[in-house]
C-alpha atoms as a PDB file:
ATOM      1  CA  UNK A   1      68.135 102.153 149.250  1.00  0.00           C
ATOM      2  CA  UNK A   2      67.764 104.924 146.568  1.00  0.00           C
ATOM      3  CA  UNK A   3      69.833 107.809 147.067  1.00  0.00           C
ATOM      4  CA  UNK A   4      67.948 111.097 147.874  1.00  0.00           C
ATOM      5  CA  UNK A   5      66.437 113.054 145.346  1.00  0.00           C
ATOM      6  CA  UNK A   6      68.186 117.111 144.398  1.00  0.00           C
ATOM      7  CA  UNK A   7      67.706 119.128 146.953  1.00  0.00           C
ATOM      8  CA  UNK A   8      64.858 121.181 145.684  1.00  0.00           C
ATOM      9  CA  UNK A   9      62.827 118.619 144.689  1.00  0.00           C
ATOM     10  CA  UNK A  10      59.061 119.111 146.056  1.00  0.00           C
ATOM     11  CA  UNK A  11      56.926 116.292 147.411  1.00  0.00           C
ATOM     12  CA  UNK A  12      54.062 116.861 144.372  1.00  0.00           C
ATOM     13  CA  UNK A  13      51.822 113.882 146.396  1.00  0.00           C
ATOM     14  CA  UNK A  14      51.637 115.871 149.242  1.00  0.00           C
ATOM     15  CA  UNK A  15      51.111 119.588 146.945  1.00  0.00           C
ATOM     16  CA  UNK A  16      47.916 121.339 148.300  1.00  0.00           C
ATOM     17  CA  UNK A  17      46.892 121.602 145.207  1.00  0.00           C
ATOM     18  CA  UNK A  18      46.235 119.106 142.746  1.00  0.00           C
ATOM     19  CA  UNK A  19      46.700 120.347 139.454  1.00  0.00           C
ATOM     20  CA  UNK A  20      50.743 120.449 139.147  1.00  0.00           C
ATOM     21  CA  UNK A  21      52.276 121.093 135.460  1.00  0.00           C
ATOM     22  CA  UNK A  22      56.023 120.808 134.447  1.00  0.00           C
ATOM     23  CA  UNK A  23      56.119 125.038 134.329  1.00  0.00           C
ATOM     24  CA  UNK A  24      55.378 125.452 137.876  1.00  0.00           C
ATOM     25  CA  UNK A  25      57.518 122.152 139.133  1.00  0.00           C
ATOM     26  CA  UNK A  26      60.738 120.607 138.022  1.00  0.00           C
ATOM     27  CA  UNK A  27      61.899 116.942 139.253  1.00  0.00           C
ATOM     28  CA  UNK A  28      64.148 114.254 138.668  1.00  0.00           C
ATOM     29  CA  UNK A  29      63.615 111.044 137.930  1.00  0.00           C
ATOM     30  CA  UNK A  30      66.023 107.811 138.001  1.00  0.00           C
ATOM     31  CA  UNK A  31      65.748 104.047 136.437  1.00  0.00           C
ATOM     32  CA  UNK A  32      67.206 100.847 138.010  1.00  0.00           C
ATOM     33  CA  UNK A  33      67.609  98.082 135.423  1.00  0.00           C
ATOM     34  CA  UNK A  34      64.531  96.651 133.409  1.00  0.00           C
ATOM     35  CA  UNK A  35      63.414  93.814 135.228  1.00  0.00           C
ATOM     36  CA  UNK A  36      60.534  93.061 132.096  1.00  0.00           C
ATOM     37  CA  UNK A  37      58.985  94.428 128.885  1.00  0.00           C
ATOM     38  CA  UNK A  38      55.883  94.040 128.578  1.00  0.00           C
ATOM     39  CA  UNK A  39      53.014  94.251 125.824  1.00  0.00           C
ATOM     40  CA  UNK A  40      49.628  95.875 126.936  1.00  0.00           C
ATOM     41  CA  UNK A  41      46.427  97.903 125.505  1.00  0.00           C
ATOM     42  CA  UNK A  42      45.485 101.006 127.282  1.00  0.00           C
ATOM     43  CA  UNK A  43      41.821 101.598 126.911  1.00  0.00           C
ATOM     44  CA  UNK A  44      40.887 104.873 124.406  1.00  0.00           C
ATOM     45  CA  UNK A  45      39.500 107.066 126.799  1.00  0.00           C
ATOM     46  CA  UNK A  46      42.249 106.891 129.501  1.00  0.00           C
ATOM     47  CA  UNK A  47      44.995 107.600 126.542  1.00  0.00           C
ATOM     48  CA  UNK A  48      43.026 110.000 125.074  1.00  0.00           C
ATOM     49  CA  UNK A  49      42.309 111.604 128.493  1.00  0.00           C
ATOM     50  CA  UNK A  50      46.317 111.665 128.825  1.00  0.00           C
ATOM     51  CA  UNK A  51      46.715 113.239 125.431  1.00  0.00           C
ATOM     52  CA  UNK A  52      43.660 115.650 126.011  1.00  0.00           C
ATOM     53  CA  UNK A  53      46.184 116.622 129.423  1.00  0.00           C
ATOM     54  CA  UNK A  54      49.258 116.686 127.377  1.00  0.00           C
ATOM     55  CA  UNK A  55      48.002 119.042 124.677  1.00  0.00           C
ATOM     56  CA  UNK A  56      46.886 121.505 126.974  1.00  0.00           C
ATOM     57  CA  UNK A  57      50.022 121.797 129.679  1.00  0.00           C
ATOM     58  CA  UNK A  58      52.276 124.731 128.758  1.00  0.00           C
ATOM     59  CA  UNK A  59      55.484 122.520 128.705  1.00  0.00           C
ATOM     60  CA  UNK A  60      53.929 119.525 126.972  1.00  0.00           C
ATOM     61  CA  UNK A  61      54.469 117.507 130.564  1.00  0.00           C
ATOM     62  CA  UNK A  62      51.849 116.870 133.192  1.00  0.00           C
ATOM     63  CA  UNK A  63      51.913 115.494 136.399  1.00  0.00           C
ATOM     64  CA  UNK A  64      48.904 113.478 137.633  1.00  0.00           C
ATOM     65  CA  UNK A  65      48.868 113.321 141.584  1.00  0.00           C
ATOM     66  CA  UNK A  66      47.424 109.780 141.943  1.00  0.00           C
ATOM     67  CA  UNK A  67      46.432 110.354 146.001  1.00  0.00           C
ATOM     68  CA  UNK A  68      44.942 106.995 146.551  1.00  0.00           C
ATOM     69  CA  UNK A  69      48.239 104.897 145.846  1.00  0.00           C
ATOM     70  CA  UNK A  70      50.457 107.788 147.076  1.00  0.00           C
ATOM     71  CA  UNK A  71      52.118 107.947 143.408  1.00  0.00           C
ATOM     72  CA  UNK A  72      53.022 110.607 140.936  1.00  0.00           C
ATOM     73  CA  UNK A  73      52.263 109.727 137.303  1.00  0.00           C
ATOM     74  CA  UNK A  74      54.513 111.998 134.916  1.00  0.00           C
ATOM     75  CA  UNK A  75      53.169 112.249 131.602  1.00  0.00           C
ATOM     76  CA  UNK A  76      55.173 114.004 128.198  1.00  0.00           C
ATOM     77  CA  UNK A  77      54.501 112.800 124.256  1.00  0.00           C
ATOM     78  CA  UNK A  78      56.928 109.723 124.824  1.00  0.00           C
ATOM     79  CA  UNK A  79      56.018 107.509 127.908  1.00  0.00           C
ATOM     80  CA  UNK A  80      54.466 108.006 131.272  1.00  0.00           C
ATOM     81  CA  UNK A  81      56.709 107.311 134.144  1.00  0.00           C
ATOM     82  CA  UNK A  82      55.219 106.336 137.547  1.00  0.00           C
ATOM     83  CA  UNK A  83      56.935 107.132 141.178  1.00  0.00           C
ATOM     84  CA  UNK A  84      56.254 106.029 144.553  1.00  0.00           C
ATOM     85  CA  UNK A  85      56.311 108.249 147.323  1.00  0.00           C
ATOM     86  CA  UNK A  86      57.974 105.630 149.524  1.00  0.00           C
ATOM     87  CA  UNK A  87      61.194 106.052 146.331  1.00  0.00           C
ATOM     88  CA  UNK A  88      60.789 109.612 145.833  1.00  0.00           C
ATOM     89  CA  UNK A  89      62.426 109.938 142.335  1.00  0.00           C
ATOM     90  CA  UNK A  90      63.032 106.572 141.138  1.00  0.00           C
ATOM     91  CA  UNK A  91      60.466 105.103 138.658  1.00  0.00           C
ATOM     92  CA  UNK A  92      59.152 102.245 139.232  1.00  0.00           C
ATOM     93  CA  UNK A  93      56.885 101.405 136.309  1.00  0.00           C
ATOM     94  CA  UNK A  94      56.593 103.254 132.853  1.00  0.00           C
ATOM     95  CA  UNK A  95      54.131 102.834 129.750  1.00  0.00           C
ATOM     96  CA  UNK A  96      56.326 103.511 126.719  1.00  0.00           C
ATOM     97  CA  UNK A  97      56.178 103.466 122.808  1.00  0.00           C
ATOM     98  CA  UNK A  98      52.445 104.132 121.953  1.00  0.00           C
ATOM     99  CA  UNK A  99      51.072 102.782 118.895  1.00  0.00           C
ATOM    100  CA  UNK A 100      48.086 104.519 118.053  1.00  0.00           C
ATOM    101  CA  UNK A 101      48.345 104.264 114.930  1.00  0.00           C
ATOM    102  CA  UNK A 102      47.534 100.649 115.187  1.00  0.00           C
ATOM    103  CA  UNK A 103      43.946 101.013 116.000  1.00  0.00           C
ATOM    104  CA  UNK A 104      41.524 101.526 113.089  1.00  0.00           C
ATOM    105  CA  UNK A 105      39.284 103.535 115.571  1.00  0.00           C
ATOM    106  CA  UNK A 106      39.532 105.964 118.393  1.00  0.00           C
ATOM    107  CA  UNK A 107      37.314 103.736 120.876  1.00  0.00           C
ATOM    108  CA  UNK A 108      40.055 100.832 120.056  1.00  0.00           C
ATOM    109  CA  UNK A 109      42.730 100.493 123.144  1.00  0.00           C
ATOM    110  CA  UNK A 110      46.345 101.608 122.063  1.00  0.00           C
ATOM    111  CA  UNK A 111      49.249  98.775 122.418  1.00  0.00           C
ATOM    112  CA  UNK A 112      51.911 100.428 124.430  1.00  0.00           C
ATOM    113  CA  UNK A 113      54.628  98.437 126.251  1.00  0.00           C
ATOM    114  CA  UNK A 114      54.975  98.409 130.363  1.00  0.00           C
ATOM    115  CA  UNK A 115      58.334  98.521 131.375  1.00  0.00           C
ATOM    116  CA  UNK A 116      58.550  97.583 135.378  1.00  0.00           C
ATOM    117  CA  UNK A 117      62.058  98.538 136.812  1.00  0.00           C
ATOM    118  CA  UNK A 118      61.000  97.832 140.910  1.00  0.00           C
ATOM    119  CA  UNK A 119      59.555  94.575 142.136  1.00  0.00           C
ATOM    120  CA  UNK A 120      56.749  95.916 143.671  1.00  0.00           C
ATOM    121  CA  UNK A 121      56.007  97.015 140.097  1.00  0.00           C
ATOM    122  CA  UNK A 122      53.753  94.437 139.167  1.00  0.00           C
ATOM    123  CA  UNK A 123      51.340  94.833 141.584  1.00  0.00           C
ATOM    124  CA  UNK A 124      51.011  98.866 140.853  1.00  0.00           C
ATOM    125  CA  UNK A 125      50.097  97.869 137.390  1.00  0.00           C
ATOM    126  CA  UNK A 126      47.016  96.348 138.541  1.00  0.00           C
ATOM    127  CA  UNK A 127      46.094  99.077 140.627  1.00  0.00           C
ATOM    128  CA  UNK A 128      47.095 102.269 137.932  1.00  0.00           C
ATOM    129  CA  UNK A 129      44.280 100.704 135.821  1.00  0.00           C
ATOM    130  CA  UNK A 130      41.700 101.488 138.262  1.00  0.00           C
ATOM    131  CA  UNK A 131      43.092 104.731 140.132  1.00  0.00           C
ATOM    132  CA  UNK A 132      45.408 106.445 137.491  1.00  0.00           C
ATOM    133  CA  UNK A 133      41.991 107.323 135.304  1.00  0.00           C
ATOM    134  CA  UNK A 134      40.162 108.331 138.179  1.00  0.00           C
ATOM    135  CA  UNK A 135      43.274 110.907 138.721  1.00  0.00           C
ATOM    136  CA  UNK A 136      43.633 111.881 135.469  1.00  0.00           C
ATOM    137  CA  UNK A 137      39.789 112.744 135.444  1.00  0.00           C
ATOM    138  CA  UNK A 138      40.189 114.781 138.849  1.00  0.00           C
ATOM    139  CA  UNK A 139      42.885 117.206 137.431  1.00  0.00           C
ATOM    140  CA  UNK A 140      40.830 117.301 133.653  1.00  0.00           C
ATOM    141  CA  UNK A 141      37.339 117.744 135.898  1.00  0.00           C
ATOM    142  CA  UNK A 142      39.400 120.966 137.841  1.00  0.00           C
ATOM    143  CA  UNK A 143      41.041 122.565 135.046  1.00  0.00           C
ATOM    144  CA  UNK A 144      39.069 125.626 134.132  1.00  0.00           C
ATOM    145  CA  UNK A 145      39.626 127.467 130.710  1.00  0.00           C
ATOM    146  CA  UNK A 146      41.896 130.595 131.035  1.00  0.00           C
ATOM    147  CA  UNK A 147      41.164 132.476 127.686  1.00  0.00           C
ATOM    148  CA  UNK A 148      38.326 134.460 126.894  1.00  0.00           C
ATOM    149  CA  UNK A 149      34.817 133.462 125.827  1.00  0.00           C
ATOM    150  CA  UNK A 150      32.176 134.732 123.682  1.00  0.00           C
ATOM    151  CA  UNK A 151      28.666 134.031 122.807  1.00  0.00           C
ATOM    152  CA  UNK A 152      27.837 134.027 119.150  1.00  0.00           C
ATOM    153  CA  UNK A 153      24.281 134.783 118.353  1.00  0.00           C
ATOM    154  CA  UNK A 154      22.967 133.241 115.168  1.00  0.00           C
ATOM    155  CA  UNK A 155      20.045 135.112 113.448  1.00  0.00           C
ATOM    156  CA  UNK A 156      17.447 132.669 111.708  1.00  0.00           C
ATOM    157  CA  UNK A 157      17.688 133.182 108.195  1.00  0.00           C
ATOM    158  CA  UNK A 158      14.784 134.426 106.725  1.00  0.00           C
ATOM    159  CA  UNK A 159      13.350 132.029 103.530  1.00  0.00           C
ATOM    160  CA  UNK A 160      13.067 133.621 100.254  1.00  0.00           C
ATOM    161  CA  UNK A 161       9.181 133.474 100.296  1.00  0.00           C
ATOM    162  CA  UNK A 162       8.942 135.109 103.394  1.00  0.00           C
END
């Protein structure tokens, strides 16, 4: 059994409220050995969606409640790390070394390599490629814009023969 986590670490799946960034929340993650590497595609929108959340956190870290499975989905620049609230800190599967520079398109998926370090592993990755979208979308859909906003009115420019 995992040791427990530091002693201030918060319970983000059970946060009231959803939208959770690395400013506002520090935790600590662990990794047992690699039980496999593998290659996958991630579908455009979804890591676009992550990069859209990235780009926009203070800290340049987000973390994506993912209620339905009861996991945590960290996301930074590098890799997204998934944790189970039944193993607190400990990873259990993470999407590493992006390669979006291998698509010719923004609508083409982006290879990226799953890396499952828990046995019960391979059955989340089935289920993050239905729920963790639907997440991600939840915390994008909430986030409001903070700064100010301004209307610009354009006058119709007036045609030289009128």
């Amino acid at each position: 059994m995992p040791p427990p986590g530091p002693a201030n670490e918060v319970d983000a799946l059970h946060a009231v409220d959803a939208i959770v960034y690395a400013d506002r929340m520090d935790i600590t993650c662990y990794r047992e050995a690699e039980l496999t590497r593998e290659p996958h595609t991630l579908p455009a929108a979804v890591y676009n969606l992550a990069k859209h959340l990235i780009a926009r956190s203070a800290g340049g870290v987000v973390f994506v409640p993912i209620r339905s499975m009861q996991y945590l989905a960290i996301l930074d620049r590098e890799e997204f790390v998934f944790v189970d609230n039944q193993y607190k800190s400990w990873i259990e599967v993470a999407w590493q070394h992006f390669h979006p520079q291998a698509r010719t398109s923004l609508e083409d998926p982006v290879p990226y390599e799953a890396v499952i370090y828990h046995p019960d592993g391979f059955a989340t990755m089935r289920r993050l490629m239905g729920e963790f979208p639907r997440a991600m979308q939840l915390l994008d859909d909430r986030e409001q814009p903070d700064g100010p906003a301004k209307v610009l009115k354009f006058e119709k420019r007036r045609s030289p023969e009128d």
